[in-house]
N, C-alpha and C. Protein backbone atom coordinates (compact mmCIF):
# COMPACT_ATOMS: atom_id res chain seq x y z
N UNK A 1 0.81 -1.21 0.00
CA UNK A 1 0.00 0.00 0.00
C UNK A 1 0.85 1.28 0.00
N UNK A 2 2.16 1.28 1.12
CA UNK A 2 2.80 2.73 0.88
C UNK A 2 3.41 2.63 -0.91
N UNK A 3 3.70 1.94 -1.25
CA UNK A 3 4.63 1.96 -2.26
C UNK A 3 3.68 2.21 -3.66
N UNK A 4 2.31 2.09 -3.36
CA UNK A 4 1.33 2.14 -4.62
C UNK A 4 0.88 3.84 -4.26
N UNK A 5 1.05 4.08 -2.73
CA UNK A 5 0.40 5.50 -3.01
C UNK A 5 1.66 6.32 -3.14
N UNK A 6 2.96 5.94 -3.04
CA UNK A 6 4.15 6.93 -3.31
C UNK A 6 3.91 6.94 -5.38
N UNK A 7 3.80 6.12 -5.71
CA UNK A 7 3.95 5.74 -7.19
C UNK A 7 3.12 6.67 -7.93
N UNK A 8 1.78 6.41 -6.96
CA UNK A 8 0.75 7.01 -7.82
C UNK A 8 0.83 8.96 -7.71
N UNK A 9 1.32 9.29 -6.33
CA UNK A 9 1.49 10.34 -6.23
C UNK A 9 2.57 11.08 -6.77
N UNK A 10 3.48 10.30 -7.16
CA UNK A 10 4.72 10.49 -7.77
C UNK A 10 4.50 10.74 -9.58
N UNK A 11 3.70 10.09 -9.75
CA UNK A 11 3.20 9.99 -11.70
C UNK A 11 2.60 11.15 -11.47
N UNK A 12 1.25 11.59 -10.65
CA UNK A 12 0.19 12.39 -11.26
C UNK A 12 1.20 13.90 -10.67
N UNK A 13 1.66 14.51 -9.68
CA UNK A 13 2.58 15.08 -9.64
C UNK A 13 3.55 15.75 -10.92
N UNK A 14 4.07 14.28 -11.35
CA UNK A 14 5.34 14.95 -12.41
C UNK A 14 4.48 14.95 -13.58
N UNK A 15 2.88 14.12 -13.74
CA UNK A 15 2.36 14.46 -15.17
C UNK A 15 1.36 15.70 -15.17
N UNK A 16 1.59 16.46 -14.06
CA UNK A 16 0.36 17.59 -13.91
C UNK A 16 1.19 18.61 -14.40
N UNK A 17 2.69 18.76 -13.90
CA UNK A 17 3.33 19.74 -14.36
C UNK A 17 4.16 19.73 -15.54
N UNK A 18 4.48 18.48 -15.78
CA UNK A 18 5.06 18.53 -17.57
C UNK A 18 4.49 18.55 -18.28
N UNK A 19 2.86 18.18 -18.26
CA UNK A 19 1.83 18.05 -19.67
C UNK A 19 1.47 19.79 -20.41
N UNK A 20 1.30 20.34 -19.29
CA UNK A 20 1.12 21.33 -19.44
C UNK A 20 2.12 22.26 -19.96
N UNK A 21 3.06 22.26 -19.10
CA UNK A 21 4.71 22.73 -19.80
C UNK A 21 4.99 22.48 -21.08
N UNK A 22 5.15 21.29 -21.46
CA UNK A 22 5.41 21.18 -22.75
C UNK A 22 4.32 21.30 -23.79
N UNK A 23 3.37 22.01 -23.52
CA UNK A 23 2.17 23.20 -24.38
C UNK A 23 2.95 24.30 -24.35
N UNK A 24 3.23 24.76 -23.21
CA UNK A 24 3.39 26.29 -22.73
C UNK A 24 4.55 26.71 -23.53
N UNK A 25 5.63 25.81 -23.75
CA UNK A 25 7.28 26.17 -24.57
C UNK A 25 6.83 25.32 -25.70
N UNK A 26 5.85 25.14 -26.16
CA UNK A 26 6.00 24.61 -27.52
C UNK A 26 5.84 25.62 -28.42
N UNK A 27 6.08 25.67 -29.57
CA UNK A 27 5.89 26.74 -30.55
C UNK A 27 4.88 27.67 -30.53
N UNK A 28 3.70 27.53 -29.91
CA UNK A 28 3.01 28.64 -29.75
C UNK A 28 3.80 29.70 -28.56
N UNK A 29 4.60 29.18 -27.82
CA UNK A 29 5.06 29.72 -26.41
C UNK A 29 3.72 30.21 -25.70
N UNK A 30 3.61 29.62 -25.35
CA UNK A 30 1.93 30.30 -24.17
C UNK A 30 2.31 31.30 -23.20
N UNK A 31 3.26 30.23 -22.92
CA UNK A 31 4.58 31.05 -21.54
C UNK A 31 4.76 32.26 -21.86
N UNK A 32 4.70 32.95 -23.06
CA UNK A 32 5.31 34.00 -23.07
C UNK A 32 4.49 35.66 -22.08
N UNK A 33 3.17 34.88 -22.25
CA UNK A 33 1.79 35.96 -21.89
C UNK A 33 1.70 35.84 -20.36
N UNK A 34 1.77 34.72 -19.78
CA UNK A 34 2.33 34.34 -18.64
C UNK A 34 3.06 34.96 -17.75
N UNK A 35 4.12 35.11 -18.62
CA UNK A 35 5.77 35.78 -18.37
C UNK A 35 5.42 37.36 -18.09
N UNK A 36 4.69 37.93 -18.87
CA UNK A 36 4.55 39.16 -18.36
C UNK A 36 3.77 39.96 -17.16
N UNK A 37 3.19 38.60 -16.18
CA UNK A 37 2.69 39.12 -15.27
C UNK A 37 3.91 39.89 -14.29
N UNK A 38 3.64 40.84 -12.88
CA UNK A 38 4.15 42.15 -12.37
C UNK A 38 4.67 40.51 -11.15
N UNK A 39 5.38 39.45 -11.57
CA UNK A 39 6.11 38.49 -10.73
C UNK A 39 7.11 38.04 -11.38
N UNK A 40 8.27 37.47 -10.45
CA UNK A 40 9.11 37.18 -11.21
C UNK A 40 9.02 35.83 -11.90
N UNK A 41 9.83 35.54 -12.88
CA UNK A 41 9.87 34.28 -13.54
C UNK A 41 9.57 32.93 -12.52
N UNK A 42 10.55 33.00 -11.97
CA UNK A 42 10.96 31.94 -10.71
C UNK A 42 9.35 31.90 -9.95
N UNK A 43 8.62 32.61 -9.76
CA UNK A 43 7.04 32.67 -9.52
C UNK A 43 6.33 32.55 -9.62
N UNK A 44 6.54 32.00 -11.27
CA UNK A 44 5.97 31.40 -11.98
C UNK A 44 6.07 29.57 -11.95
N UNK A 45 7.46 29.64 -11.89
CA UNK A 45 7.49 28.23 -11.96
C UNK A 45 7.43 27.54 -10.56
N UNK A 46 7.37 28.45 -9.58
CA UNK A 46 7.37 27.91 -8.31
C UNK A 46 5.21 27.32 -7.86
N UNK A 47 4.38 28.30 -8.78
CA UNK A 47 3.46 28.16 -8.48
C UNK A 47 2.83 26.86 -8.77
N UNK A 48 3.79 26.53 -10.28
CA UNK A 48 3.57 25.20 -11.18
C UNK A 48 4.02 23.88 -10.06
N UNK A 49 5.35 23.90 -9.13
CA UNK A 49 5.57 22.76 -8.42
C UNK A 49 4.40 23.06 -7.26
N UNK A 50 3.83 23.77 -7.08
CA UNK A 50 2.89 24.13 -5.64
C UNK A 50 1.75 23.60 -6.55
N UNK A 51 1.27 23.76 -7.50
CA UNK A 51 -0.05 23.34 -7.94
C UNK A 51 -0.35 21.89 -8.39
N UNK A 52 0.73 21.31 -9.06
CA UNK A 52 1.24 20.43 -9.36
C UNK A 52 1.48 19.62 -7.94
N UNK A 53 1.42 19.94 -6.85
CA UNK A 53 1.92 19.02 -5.69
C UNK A 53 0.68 18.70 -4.91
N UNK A 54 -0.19 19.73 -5.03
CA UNK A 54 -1.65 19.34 -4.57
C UNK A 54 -2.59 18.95 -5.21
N UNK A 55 -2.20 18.59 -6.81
CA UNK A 55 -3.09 17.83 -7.50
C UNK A 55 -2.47 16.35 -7.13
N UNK A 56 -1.28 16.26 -7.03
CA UNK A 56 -0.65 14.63 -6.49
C UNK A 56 -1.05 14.50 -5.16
N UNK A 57 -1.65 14.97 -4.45
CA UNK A 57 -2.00 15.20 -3.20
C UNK A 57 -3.59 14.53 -3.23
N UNK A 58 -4.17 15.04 -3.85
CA UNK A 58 -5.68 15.36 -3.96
C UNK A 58 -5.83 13.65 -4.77
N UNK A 59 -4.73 13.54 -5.89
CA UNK A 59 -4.91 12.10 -6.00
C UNK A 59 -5.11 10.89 -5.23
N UNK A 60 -4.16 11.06 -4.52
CA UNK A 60 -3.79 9.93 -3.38
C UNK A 60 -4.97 9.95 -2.54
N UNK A 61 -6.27 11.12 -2.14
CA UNK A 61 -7.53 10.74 -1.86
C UNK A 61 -7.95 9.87 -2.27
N UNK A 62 -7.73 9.63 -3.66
CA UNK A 62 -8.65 8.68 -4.42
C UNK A 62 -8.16 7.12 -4.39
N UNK A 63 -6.57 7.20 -4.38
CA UNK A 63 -6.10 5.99 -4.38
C UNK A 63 -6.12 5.10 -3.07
N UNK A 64 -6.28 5.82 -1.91
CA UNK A 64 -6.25 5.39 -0.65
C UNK A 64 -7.02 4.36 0.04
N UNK A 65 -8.70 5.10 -0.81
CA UNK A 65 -9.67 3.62 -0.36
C UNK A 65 -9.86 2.72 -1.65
N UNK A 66 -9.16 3.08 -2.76
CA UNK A 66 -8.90 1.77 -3.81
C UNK A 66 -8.25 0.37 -3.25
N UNK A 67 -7.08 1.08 -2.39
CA UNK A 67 -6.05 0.01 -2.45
C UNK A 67 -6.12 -0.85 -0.97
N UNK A 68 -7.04 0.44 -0.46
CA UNK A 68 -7.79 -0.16 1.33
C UNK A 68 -8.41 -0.88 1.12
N UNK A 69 -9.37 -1.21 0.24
CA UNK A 69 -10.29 -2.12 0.12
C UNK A 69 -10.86 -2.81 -0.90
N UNK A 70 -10.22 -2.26 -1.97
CA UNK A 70 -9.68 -3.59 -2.93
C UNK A 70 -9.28 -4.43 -3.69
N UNK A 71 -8.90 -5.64 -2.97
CA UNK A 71 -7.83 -6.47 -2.82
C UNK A 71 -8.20 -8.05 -2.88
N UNK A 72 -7.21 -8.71 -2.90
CA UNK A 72 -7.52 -10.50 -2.64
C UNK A 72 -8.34 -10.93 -1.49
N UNK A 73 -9.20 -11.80 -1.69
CA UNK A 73 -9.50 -12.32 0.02
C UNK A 73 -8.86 -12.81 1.05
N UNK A 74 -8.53 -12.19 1.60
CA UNK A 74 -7.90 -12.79 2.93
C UNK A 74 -6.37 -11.92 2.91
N UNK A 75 -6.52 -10.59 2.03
CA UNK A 75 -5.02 -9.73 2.07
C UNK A 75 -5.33 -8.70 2.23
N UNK A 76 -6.01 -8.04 2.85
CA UNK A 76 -6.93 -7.10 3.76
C UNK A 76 -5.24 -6.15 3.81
N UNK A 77 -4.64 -4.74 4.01
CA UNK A 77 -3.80 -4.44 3.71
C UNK A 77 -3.87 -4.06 5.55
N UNK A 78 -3.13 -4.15 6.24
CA UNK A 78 -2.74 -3.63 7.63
C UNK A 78 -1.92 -2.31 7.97
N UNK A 79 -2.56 -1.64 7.95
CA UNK A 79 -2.61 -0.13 7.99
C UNK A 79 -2.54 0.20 9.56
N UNK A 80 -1.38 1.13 10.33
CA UNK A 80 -1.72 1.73 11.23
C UNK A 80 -1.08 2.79 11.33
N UNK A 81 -1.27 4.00 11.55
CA UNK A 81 -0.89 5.58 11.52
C UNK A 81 -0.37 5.94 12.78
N UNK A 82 0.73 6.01 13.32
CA UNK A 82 1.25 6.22 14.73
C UNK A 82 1.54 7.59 14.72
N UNK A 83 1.56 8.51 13.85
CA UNK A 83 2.11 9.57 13.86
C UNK A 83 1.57 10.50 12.62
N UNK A 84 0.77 11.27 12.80
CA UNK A 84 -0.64 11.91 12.00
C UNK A 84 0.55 13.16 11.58
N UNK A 85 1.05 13.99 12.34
CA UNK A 85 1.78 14.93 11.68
C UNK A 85 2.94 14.59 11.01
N UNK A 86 4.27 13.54 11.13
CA UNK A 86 5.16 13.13 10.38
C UNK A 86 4.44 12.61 8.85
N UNK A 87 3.27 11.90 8.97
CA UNK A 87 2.85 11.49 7.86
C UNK A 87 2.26 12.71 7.08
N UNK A 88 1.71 13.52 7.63
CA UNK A 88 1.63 14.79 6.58
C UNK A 88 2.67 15.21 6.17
N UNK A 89 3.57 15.61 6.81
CA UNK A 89 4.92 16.30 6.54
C UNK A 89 5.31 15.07 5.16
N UNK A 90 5.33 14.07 5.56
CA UNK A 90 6.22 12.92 4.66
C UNK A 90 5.42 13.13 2.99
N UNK A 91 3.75 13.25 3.13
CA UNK A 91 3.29 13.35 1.80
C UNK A 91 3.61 14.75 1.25
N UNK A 92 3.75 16.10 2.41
CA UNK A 92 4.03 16.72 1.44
C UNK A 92 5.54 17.11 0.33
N UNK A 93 6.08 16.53 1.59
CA UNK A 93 7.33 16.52 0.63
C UNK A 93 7.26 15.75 -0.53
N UNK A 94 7.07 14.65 -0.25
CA UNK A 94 7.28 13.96 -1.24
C UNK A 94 6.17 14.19 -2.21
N UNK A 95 5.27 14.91 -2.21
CA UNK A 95 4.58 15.73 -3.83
C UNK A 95 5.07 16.75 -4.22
N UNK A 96 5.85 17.71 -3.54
CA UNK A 96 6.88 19.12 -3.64
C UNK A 96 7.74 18.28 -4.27
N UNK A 97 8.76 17.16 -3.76
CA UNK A 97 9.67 16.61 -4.76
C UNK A 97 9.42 15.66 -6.18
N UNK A 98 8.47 15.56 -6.00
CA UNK A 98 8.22 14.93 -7.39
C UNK A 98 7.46 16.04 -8.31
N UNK A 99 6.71 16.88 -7.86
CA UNK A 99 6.90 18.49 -8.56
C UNK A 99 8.05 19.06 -8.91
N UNK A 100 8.89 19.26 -8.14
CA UNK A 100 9.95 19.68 -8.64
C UNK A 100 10.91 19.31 -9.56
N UNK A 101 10.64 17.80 -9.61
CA UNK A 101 11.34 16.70 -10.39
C UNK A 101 10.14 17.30 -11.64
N UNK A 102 9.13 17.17 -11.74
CA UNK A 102 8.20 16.99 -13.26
C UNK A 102 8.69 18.20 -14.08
N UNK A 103 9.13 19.59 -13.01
CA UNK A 103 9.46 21.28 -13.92
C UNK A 103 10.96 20.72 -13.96
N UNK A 104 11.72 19.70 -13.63
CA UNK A 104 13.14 19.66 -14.29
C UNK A 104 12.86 19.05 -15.49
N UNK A 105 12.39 17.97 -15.44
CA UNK A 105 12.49 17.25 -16.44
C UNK A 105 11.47 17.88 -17.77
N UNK A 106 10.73 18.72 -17.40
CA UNK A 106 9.75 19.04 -18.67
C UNK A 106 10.65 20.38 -18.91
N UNK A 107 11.66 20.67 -18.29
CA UNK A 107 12.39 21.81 -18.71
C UNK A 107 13.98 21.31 -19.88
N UNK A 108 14.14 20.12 -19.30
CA UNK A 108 14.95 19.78 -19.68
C UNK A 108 15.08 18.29 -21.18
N UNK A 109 13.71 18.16 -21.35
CA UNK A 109 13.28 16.98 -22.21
C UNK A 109 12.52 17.67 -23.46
N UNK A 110 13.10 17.70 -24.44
CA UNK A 110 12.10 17.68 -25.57
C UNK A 110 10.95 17.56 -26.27
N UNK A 111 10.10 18.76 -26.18
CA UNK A 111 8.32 17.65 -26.43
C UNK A 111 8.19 16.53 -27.05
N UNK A 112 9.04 16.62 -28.46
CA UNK A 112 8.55 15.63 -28.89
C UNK A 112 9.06 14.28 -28.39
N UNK A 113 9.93 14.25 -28.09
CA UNK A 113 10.11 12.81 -26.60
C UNK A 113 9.81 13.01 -25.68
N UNK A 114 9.51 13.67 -25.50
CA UNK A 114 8.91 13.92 -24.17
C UNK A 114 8.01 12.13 -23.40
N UNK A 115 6.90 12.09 -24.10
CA UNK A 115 6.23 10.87 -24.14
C UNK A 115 7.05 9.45 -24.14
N UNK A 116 8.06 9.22 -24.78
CA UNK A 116 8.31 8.05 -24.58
C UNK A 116 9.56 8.01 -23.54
N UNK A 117 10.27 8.92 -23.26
CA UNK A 117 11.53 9.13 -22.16
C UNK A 117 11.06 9.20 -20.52
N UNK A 118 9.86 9.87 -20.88
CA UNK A 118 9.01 10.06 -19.34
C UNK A 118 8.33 8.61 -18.97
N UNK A 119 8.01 7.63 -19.73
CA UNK A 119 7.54 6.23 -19.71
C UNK A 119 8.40 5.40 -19.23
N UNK A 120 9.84 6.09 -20.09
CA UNK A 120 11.31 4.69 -19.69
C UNK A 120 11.41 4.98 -18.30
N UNK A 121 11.21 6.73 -18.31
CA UNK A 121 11.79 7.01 -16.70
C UNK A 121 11.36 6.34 -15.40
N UNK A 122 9.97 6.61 -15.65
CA UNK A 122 8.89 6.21 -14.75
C UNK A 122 8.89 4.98 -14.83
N UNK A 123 9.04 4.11 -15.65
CA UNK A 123 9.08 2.56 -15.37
C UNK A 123 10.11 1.75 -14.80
N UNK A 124 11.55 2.48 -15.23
CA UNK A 124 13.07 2.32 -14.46
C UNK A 124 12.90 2.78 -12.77
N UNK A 125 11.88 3.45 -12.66
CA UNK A 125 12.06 4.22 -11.21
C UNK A 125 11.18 3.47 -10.47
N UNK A 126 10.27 3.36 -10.65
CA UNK A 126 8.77 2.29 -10.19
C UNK A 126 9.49 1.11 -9.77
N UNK A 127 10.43 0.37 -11.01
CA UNK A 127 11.14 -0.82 -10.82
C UNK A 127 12.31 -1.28 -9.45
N UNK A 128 12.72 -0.14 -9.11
CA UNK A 128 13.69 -0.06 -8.44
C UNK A 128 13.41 1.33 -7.35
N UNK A 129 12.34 1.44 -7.10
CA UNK A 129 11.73 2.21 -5.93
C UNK A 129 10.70 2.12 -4.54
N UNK A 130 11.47 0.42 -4.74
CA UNK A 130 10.80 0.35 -3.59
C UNK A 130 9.42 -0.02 -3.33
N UNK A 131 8.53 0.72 -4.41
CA UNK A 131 7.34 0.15 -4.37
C UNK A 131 6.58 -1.21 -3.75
N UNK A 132 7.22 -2.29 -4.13
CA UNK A 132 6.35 -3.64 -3.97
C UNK A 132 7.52 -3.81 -3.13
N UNK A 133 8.44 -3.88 -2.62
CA UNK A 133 9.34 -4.24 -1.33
C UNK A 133 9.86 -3.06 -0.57
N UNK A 134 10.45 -3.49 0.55
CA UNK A 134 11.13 -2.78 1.63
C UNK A 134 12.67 -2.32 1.26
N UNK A 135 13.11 -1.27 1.53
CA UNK A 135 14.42 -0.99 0.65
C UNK A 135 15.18 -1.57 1.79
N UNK A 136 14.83 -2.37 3.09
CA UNK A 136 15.53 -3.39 3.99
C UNK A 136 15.76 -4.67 3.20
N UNK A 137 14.59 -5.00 1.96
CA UNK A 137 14.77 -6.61 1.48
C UNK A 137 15.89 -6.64 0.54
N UNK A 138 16.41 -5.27 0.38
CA UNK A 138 17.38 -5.34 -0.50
C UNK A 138 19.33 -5.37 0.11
N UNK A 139 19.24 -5.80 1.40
CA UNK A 139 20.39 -5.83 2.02
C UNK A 139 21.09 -6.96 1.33
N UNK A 140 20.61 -8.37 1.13
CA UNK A 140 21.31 -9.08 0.55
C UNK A 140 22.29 -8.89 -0.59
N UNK A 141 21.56 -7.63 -1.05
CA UNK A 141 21.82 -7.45 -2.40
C UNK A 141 22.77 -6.07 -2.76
N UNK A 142 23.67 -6.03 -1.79
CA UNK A 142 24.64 -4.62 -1.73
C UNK A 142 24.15 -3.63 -2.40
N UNK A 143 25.17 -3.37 -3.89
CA UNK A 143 25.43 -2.83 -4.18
C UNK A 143 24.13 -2.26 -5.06
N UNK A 144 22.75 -2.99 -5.29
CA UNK A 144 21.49 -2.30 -5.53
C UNK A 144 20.90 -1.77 -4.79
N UNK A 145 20.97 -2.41 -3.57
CA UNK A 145 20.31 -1.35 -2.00
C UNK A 145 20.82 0.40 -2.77
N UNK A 146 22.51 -0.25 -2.42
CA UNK A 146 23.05 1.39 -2.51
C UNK A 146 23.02 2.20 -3.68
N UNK A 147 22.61 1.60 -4.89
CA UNK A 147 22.10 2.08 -6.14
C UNK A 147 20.79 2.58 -6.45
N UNK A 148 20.09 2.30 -5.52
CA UNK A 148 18.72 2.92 -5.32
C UNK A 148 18.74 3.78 -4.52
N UNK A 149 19.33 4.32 -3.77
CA UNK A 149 19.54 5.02 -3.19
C UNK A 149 19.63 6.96 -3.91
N UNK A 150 19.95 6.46 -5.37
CA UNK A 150 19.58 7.40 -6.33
C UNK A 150 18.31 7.75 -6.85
N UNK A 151 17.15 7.05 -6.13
CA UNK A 151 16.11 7.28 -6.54
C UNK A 151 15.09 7.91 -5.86
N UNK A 152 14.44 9.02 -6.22
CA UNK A 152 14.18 9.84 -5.25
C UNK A 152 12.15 8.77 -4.34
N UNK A 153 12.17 8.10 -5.30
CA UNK A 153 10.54 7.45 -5.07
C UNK A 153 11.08 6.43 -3.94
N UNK A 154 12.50 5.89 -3.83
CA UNK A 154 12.32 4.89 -2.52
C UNK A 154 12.45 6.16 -1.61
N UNK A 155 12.49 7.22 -1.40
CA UNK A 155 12.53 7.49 -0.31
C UNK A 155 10.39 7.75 0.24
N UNK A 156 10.35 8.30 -0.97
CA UNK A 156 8.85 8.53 -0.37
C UNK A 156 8.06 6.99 -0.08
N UNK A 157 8.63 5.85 -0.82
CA UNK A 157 7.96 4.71 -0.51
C UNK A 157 8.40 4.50 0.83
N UNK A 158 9.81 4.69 1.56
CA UNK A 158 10.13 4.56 2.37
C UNK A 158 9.81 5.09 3.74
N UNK A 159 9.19 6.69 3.19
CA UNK A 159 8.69 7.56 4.54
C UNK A 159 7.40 7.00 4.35
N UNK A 160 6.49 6.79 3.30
CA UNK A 160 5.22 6.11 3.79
C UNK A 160 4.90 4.62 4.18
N UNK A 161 6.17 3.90 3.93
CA UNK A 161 6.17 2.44 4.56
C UNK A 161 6.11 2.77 6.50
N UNK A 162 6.80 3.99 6.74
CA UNK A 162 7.29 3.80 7.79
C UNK A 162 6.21 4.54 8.60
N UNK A 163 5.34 5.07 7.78
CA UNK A 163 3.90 5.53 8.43
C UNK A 163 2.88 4.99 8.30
N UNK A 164 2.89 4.10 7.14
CA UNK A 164 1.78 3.38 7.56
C UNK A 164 1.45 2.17 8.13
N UNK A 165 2.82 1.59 7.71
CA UNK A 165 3.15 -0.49 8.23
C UNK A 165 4.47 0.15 9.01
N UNK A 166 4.10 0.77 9.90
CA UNK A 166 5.96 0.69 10.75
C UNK A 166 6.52 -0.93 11.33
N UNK A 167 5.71 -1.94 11.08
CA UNK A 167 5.98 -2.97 11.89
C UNK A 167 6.93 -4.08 10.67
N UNK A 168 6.50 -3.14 9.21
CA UNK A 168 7.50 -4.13 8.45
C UNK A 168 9.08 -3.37 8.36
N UNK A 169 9.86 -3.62 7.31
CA UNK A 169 11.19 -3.41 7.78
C UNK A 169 11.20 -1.75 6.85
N UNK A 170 11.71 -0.71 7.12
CA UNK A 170 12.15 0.20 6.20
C UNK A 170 13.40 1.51 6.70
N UNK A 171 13.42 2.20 6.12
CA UNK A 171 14.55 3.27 6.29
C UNK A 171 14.25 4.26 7.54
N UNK A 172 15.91 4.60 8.28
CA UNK A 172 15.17 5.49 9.28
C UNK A 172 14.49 6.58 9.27
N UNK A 173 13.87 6.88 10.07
CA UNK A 173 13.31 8.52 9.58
C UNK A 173 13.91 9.17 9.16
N UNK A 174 15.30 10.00 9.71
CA UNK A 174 15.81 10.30 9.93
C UNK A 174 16.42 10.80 8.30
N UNK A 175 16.97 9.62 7.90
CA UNK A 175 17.17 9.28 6.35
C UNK A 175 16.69 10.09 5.55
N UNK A 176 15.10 9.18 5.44
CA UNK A 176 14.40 9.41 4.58
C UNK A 176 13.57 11.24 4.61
N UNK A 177 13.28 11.50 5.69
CA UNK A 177 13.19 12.87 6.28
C UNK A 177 14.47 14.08 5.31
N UNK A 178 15.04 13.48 5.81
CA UNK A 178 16.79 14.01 4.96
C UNK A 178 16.88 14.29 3.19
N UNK A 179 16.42 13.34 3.22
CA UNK A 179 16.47 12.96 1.52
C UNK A 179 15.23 13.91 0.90
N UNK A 180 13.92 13.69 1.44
CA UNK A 180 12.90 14.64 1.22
C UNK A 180 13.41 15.81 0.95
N UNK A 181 13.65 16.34 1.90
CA UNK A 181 13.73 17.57 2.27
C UNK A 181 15.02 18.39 1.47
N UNK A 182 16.05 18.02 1.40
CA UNK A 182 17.36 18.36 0.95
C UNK A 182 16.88 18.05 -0.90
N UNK A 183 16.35 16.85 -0.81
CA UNK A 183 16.29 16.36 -2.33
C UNK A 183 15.39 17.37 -3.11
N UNK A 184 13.84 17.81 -2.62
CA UNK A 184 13.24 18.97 -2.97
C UNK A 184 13.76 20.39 -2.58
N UNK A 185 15.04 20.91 -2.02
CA UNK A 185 15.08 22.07 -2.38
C UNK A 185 16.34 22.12 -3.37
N UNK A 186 17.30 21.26 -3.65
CA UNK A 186 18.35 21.04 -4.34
C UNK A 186 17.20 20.97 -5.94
N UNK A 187 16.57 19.84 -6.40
CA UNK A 187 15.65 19.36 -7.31
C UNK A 187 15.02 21.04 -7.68
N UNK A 188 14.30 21.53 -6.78
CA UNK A 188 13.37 22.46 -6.68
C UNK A 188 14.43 24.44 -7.63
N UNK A 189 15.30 24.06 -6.61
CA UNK A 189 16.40 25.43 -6.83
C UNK A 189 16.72 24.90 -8.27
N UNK A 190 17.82 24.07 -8.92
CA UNK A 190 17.74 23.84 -9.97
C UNK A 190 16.47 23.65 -11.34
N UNK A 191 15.30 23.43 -10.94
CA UNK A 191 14.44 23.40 -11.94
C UNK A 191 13.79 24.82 -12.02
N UNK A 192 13.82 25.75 -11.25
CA UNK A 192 13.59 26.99 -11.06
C UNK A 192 14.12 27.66 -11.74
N UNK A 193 15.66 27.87 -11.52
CA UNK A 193 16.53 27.98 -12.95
C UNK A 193 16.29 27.97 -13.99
N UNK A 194 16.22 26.25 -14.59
CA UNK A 194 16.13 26.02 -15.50
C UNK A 194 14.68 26.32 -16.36
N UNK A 195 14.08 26.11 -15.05
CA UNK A 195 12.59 27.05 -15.82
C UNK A 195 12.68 28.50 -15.93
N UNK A 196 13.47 29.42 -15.50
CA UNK A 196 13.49 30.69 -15.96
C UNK A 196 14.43 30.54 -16.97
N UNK A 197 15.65 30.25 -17.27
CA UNK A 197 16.18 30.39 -18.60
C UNK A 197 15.50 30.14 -19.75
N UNK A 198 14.40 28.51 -19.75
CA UNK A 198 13.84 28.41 -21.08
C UNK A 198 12.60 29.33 -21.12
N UNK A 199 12.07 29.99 -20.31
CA UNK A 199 11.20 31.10 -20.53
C UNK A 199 11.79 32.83 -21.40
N UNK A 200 13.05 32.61 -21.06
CA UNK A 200 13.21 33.90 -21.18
C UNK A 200 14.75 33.39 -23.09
N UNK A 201 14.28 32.38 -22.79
CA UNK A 201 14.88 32.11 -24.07
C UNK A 201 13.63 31.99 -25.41
């Protein structure tokens, strides 16, 4: 269950703010009419990861009693919430960082690939994020534990494993808290950038 609602919040997130983007810098430039509001550039693109983070937000409403209730007979999903404010904190980061991730990558990807590079991405990341396991089941396995570790979705699978099933195995808070947080303003500062240069280019 954490690893289906990090996934799902993680897709609708990075597809709320690149679909649109790559309209906005396509040859019509939409952006450009945009651009001339009395804010700065960076204000623009900051509003796109903020809007973009509460539509991945507003998703995960929907996915929550899908995946609560249903399921196989007799795999009823065991859910318990020990900590109501860390788990807010944990979703919002992790929709701010996968916002921030959707204005890099739609800043930095080509429309017209856009579609099939964002598919490889998202399916390489899904694969190796933790999703359907514990990034603990991967100790056997060295040097992929620590290779995933590049991926920004085990951490949110990881802060919501650890809020919602704390009783199975996952990363410390501490960590994953870390990674959030550092990973969306590093992610966030750079796509900001990069979204004001291709605006003003």
């Amino acid at each position: 269950m954490p690893g289906l609602i990090a996934s799902t919040l993680t897709l609708q997130s990075i597809m709320s703010v690149t679909g649109p983007l790559a309209a906005e810098l396509g040859p019509g430039r939409e952006i450009t009419d945009r651009a001339l509001a009395p804010l700065p550039v960076w204000a623009l693109g900051l509003q796109k990861i903020t809007s973009s983070a509460v539509f991945g937000l507003v998703s995960t409403l929907v996915v929550v009693p899908v995946v609560r209730f249903v399921h196989a007979p007799g795999n009823t999903p065991e859910v318990h919430v020990g900590n109501w404010p860390l788990l807010l904190v944990t979703l919002v980061l992790s929709a701010l960082l996968a916002s921030a991730l959707g204005l890099l990558l739609g800043t930095a990807i080509d429309a017209s690939a856009f579609g099939a590079l964002i598919g490889l991405l998202l399916a390489a990341a899904t694969m190796l994020g933790c999703v359907y396991y514990p990034w603990t089941a991967l100790h056997p396995i060295r040097w992929v534990q620590v290779l995933t570790l590049a991926n920004p979705l085990v951490y949110m699978s990881e802060g919501l494993r650890a809020n919602l099933t704390p009783s199975t195995g996952h990363m410390p808070t501490w960590a994953y808290l870390t990674a959030l947080t550092l990973g969306t303003a590093a992610l966030g500062g750079l796509a900001l950038r990069r979204f004001a240069r291709r605006v003003r280019t």
